[in-house]
Protein backbone atom coordinates (compact mmCIF):
# COMPACT_ATOMS: atom_id res chain seq x y z
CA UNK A 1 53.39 4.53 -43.66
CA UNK A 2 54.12 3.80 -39.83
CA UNK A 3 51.55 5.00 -37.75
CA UNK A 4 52.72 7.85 -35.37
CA UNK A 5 53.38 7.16 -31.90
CA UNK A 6 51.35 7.47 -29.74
CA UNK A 7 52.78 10.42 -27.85
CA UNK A 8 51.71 11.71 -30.94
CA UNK A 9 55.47 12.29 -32.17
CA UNK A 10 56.24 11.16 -35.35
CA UNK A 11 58.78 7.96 -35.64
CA UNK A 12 62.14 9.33 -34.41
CA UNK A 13 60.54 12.53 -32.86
CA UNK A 14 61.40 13.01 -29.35
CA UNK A 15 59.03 12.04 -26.81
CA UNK A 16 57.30 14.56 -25.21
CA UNK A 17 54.35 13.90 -23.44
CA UNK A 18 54.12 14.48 -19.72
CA UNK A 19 54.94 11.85 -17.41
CA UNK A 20 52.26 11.69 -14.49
CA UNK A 21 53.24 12.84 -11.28
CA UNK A 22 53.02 9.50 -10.16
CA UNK A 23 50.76 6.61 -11.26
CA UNK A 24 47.22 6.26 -11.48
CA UNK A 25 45.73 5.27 -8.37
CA UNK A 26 42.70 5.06 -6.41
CA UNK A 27 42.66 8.74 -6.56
CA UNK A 28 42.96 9.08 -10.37
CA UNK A 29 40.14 6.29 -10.78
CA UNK A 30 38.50 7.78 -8.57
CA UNK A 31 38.31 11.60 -10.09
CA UNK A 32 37.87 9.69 -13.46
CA UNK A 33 34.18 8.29 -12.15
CA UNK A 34 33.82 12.32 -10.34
CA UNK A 35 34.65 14.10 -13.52
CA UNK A 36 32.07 11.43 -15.99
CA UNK A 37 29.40 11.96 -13.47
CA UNK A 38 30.08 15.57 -14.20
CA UNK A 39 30.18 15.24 -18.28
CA UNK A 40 26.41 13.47 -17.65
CA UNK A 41 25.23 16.02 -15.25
CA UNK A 42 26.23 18.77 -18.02
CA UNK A 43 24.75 16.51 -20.81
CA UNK A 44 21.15 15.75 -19.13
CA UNK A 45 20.54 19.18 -17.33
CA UNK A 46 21.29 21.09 -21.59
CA UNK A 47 19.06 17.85 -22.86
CA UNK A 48 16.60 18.42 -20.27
CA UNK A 49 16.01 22.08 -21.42
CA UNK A 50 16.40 21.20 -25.48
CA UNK A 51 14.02 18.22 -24.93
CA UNK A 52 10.90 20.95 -23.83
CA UNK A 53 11.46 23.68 -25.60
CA UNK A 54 7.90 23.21 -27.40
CA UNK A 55 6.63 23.32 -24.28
CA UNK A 56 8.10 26.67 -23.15
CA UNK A 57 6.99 28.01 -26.23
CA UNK A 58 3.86 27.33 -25.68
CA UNK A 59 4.08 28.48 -22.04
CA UNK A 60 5.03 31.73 -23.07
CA UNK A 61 3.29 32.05 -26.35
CA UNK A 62 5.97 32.66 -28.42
CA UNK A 63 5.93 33.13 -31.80
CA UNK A 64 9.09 31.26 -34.01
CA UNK A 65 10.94 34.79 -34.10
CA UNK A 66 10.55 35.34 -30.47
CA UNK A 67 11.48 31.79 -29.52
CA UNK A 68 15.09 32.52 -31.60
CA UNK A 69 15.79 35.77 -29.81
CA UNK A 70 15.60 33.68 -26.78
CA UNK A 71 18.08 31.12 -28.58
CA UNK A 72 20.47 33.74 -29.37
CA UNK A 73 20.37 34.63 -25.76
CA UNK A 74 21.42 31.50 -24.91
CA UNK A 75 24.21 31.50 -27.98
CA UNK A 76 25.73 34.80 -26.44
CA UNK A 77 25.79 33.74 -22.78
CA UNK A 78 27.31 30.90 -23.81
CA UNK A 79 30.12 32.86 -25.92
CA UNK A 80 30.63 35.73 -23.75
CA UNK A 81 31.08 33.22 -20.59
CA UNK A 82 33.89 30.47 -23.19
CA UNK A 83 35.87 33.95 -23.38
CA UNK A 84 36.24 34.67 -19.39
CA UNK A 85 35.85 31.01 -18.80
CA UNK A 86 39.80 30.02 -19.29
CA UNK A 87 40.85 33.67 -16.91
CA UNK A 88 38.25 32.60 -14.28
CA UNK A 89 39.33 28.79 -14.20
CA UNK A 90 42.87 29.82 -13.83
CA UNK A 91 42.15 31.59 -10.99
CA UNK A 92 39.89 29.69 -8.99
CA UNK A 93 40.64 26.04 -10.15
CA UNK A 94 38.50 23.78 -12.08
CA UNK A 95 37.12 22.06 -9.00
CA UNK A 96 35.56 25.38 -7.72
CA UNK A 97 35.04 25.89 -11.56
CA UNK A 98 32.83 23.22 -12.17
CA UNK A 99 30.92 23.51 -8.41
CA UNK A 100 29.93 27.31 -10.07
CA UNK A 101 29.26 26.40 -13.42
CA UNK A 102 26.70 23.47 -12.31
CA UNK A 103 25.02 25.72 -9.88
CA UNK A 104 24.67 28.70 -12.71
CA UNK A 105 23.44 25.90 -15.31
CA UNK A 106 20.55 24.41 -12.66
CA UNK A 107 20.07 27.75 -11.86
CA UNK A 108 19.43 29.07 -15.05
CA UNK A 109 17.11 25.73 -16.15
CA UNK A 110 14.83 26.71 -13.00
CA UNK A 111 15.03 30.47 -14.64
CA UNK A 112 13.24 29.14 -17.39
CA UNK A 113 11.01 27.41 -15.72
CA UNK A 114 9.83 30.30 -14.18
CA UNK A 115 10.32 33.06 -17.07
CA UNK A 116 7.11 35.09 -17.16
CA UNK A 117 7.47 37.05 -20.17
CA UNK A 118 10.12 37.66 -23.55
CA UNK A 119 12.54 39.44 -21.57
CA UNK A 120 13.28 37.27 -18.73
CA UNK A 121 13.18 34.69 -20.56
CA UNK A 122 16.06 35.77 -22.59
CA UNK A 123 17.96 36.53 -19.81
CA UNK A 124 17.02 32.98 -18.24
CA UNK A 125 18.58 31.83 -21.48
CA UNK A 126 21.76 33.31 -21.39
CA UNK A 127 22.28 32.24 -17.88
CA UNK A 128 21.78 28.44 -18.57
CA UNK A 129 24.38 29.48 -21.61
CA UNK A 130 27.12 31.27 -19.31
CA UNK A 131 26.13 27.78 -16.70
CA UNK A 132 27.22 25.17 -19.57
CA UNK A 133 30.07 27.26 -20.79
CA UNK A 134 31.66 27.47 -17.20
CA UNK A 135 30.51 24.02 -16.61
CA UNK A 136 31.89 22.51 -19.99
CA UNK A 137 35.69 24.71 -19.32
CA UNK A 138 35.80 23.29 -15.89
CA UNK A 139 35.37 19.34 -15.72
CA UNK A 140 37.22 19.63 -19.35
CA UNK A 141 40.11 21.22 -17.43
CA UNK A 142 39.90 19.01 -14.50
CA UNK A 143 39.80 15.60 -17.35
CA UNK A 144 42.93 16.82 -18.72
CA UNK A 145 44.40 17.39 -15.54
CA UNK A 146 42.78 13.56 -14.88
CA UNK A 147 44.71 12.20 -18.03
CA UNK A 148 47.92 13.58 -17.07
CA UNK A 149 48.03 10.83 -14.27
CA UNK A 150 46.88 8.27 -16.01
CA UNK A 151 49.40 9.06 -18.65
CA UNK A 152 47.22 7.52 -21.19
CA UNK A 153 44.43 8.52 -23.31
CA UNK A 154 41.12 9.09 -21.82
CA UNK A 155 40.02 11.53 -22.83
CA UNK A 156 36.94 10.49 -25.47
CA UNK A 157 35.30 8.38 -22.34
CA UNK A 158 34.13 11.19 -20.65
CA UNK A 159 32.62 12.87 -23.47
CA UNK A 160 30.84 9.78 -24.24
CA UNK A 161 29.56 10.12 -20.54
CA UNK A 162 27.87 14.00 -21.75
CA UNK A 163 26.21 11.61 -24.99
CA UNK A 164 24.71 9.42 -22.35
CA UNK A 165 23.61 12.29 -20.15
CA UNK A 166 22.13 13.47 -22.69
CA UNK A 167 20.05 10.78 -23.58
CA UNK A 168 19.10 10.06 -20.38
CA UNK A 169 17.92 14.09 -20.17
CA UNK A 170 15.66 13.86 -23.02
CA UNK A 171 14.42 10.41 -22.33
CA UNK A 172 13.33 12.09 -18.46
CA UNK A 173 11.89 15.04 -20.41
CA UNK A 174 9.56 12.96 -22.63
CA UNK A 175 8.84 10.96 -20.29
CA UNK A 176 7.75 14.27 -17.83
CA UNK A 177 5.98 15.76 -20.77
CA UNK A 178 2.77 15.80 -18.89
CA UNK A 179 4.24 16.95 -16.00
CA UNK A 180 4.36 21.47 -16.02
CA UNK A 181 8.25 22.58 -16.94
CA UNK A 182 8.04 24.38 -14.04
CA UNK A 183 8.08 21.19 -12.17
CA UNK A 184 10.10 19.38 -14.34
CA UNK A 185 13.11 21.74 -14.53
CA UNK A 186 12.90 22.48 -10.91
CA UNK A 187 13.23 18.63 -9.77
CA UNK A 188 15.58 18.00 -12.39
CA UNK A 189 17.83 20.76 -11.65
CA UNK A 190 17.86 20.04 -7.72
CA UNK A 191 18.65 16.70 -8.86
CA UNK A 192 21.48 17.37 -11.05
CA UNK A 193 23.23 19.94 -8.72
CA UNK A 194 23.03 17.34 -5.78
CA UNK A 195 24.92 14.99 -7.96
CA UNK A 196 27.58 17.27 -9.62
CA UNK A 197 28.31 19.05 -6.36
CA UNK A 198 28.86 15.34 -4.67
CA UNK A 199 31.09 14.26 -7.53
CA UNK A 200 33.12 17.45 -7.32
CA UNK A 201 33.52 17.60 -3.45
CA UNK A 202 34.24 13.92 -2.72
CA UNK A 203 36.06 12.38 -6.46
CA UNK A 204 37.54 15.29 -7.85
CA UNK A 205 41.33 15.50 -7.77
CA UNK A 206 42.39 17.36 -4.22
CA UNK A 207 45.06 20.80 -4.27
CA UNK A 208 45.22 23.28 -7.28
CA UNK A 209 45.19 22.69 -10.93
CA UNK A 210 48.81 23.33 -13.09
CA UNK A 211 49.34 27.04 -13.18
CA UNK A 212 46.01 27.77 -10.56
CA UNK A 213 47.15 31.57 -9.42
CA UNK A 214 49.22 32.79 -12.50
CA UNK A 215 48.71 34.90 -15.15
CA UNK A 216 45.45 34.87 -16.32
CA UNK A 217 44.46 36.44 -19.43
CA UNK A 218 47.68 35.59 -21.31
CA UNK A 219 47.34 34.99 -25.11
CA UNK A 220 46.99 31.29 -25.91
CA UNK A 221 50.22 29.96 -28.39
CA UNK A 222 50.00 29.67 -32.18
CA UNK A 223 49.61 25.79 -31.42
CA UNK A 224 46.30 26.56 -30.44
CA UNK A 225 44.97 27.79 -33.23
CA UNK A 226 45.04 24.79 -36.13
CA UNK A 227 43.53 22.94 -32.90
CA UNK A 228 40.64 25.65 -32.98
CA UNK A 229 39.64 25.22 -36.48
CA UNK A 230 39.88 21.51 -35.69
CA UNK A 231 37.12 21.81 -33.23
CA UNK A 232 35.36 24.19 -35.25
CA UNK A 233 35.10 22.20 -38.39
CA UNK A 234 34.10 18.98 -35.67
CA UNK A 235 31.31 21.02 -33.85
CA UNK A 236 29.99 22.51 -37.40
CA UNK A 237 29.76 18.95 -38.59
CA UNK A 238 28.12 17.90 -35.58
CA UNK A 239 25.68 20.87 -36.00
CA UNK A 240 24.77 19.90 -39.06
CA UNK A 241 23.82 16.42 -38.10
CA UNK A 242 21.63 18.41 -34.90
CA UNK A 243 20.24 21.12 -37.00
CA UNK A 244 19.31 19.34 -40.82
CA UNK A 245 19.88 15.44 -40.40
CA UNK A 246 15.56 14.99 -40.02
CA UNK A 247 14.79 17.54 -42.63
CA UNK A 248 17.54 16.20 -45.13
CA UNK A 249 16.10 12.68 -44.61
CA UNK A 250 12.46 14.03 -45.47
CA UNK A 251 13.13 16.48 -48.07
CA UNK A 252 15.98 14.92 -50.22
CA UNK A 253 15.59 11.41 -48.79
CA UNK A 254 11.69 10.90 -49.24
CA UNK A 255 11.53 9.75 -45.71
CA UNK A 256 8.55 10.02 -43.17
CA UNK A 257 9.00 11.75 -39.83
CA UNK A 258 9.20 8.92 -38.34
CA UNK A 259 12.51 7.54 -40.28
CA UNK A 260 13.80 11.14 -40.50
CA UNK A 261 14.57 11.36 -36.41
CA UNK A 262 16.18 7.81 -36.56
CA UNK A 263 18.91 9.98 -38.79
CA UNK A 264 19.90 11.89 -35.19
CA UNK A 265 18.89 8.88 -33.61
CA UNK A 266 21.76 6.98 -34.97
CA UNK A 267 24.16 9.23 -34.98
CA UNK A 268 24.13 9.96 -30.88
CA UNK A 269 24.63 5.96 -30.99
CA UNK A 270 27.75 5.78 -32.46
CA UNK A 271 29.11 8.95 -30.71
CA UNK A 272 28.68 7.32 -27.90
CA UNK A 273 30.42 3.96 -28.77
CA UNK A 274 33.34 5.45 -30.48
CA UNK A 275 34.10 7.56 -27.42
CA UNK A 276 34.02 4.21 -24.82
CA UNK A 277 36.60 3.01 -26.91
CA UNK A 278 38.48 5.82 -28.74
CA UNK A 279 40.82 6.36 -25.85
CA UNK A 280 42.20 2.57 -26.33
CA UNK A 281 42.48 3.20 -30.31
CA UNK A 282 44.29 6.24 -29.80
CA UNK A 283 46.80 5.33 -27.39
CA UNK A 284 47.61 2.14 -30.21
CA UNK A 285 47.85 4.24 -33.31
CA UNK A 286 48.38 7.85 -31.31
CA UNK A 287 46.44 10.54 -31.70
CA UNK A 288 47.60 12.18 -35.25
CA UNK A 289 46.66 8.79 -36.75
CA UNK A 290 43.34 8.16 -34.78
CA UNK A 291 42.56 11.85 -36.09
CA UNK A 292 43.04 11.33 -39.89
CA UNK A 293 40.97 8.12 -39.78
CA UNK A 294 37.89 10.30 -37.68
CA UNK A 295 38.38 12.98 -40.28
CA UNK A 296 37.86 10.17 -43.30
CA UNK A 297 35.35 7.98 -41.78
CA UNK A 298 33.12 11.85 -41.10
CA UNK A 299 33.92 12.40 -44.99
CA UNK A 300 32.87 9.10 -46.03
CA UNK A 301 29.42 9.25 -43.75
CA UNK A 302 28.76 12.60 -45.76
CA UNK A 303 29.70 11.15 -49.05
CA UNK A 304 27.01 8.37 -48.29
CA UNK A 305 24.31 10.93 -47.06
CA UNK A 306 24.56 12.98 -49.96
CA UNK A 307 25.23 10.76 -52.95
CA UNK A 308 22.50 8.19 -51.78
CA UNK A 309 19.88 10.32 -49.46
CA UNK A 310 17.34 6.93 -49.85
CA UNK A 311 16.32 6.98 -46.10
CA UNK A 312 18.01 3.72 -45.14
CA UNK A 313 20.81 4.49 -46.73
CA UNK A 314 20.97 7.83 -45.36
CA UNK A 315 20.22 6.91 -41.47
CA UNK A 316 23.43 4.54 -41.95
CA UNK A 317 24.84 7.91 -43.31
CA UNK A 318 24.47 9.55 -40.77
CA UNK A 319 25.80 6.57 -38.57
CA UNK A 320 29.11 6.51 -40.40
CA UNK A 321 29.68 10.15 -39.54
CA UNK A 322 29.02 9.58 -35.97
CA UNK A 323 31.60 7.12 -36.09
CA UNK A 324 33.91 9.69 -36.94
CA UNK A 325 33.05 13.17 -35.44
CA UNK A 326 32.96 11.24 -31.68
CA UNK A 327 36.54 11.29 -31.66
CA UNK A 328 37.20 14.83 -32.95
CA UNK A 329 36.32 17.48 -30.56
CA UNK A 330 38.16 15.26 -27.70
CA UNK A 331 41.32 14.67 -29.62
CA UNK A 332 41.38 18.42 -29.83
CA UNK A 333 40.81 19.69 -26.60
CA UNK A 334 43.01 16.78 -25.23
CA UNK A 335 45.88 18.20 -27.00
CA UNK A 336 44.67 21.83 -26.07
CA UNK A 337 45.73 20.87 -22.51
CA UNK A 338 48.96 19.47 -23.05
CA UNK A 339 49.65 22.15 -25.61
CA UNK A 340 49.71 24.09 -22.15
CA UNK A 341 50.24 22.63 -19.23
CA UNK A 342 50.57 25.53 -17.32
CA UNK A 343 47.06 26.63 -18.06
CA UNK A 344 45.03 24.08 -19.00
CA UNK A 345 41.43 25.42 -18.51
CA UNK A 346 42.80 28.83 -20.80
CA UNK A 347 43.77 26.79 -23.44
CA UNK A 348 40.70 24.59 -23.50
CA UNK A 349 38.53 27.78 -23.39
CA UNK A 350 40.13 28.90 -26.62
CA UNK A 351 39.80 26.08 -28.19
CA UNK A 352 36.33 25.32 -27.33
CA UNK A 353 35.70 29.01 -28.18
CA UNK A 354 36.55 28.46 -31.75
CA UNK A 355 34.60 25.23 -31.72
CA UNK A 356 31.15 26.69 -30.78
CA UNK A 357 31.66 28.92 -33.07
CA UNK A 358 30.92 26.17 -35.38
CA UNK A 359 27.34 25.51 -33.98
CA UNK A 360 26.71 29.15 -34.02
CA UNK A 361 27.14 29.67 -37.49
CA UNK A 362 25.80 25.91 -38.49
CA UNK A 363 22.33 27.31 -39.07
CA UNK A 364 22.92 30.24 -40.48
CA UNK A 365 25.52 28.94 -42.85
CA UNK A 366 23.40 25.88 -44.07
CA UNK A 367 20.20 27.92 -44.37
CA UNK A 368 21.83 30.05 -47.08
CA UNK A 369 24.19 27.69 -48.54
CA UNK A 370 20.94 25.63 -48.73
CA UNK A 371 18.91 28.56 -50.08
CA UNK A 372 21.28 28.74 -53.04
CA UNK A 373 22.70 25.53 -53.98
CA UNK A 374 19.65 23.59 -52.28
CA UNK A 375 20.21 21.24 -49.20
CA UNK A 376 22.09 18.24 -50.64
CA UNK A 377 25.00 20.53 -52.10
CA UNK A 378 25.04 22.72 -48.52
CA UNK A 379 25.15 19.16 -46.47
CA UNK A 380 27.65 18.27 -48.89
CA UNK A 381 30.11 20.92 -48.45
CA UNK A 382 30.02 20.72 -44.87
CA UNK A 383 31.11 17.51 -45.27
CA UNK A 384 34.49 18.86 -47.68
CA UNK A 385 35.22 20.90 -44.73
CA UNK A 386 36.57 18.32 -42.68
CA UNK A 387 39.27 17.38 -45.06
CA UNK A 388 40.71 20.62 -43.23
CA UNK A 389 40.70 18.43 -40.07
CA UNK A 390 42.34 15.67 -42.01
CA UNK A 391 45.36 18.59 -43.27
CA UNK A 392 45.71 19.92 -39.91
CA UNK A 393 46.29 16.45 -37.85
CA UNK A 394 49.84 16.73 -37.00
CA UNK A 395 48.91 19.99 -34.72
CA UNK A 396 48.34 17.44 -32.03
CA UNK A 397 51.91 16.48 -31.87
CA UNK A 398 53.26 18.53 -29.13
CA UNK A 399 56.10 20.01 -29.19
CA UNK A 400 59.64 19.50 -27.73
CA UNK A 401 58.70 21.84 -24.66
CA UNK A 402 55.56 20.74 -24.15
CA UNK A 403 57.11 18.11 -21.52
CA UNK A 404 59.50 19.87 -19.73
């Protein structure tokens, strides 16, 4: 079978993606190095916060249940804020989009910081959730709007750049783990906003986004919603890895601690290497192509995981489905914008919307699945959902509209 193009129109199809404005030039390049900085900002300041959370426990004295009403804090100000984000970007742009949503996230990591009791510190929590939500709508707005002059994929390179802001967040944070979070988060925060706000003044793409002023809270199209459960089978996968990769590796895999994190460890590592390069695949083989083989290669890291748990073994298992999740969750909100063009940030929102989703229900749905049919089987399964992603690849061809 030919491989579709990559326009991601099937041989014959008419073409349909949209032809930049004009070609990409110091501005675009230059935007494309504002909007990564962004993705790393967003990546390190969330990694930052994850990285010390047994230390804010232990500042507040908070017992396990407390701790997870303060998670689901941050879980519902992150929801809540994906369903206005799309409306609110429309309106105000995704440059002003992403200035607000870095200030709210540094904002609400100092909040933290300073929490003095349960309450507060719930509320801190769903701040720093409604901050990355804004945050993540924004500068994934602005990178499709970014893409659209290039005219090529790249998409999957600046999620790669949130992977390596990330691990630069949680290598600060251990290295700071002397240091009170109060000082920590405060000097990381003023750190991070400096830097987003300079990459979103002065590299940032200048006038309004497609659509910036219209209609704000229309639906989104059908075509959005096979890319939804895309991203939500992607992001539950990726959960999985998050949530149960070290405890799978202990408890089915026989491993010591020690092993067990290089499970996660591995997995970030290969995220990050398929998305430097994913963009150059997909453009070759186009995106409905590139999207069948993530799909199978996340499959096949599962199969190994599960059917040989021995830890080394299972830490390449877990390395394999890196390989294939990195390219996912971009693929999907890449098409999200070009689905509509009009409204990029909207359509994003909804289809990260569905997608978090996935990491919401990740825990719950393992623990029980897990609780029944043990944790192999419940990894396992996770792992059949993303033949759904595999079905549902030719969503990402756009349609005959989509470029006029």
């Amino acid at each position: 079978m030919a491989p579709d193009r990559p326009d991601g129109a099937a041989p014959g199809e008419r073409v349909s993606l949209r032809k930049p404005a004009h070609p990409a030039g110091h501005d675009a390049r230059r935007a494309r190095l504002g909007v990564s900085v962004v993705f790393a900002v967003c990546g390190a300041a969330f990694a930052s916060w994850a990285a010390r959370v047994p230390a804010v426990q232990e500042r507040l004295a908070l017992t396990d249940a407390e701790l997870a009403v303060g998670l689901f804090g941050l879980a519902a100000g992150s929801v809540v804020a994906l369903l206005g984000a799309g409306p609110l970007i429309t309106v105000i742009g995704s440059r002003a989009g992403a200035a607000a949503g870095a200030f709210v996230l540094c904002a609400g990591l100092v909040l933290v910081a300073f929490a003095p009791g349960l309450a507060l510190f719930v509320a801190a929590l769903a701040v720093l959730g409604v901050g990355n939500s804004v945050l993540d709508v924004a500068m994934n707005a602005h990178a499709a709007r970014v893409e659209a002059t290039y005219g090529r994929p790249i998409f999957a390179s600046f999620h790669a750049y949130w992977n390596v802001g990330g691990l630069l967040g949680s290598g600060v944070a251990a290295l700071a783990a002397p240091v009170p979070t109060s000082v920590h988060f405060t000097a990381a925060a003023a750190a991070l906003l400096t830097v987003a706000l300079w990459a979103v003044a002065t590299r940032f793409l200048p006038g309004p986004d497609p659509g910036q002023g219209e209609v704000a809270f229309a639906l989104p199209s059908r075509a959005l919603l096979p890319l939804g459960l895309i991203a939500f089978c992607g992001f539950l996968a990726e959960g999985t890895v998050n949530d149960w990769s070290a405890l799978h590796l202990a408890a089915v895999g026989g491993s010591t601690p020690a092993v067990a994190s290089l499970g996660y460890f591995a997995f970030s590592l290969t995220m990050i290497a398929v998305r430097l390069v994913a963009d150059s695949v997909t453009a070759r083989i186009g995106p409905v192509t590139a999207l069948r083989i993530a799909a199978l290669t996340t499959c096949a890291g599962f199969v190994l995981v599960t059917a040989v748990p021995a830890p080394p073994l299972g830490v390449l298992g877990f390395a394999v489905i890196g390989l294939g999740v990195a390219a996912i969750v971009p693929l999907a909100w890449s098409s999200a914008g070009r689905q509509e063009p009009t409204a990029p940030g909207r359509a994003i929102a909804a289809v990260a919307t569905c997608g978090y989703l996935g990491f919401l229900v990740c825990p719950v749905l393992v623990g029980a699945l897990a609780g029944v049919l043990g944790l192999r089987w419940a990894v396992a399964l996770v792992g059949a959902l993303v033949v759904v992603v595999y079905l549902l690849a030719p969503a990402l061809r756009l349609p005959a509209h989509a470029g006029n």
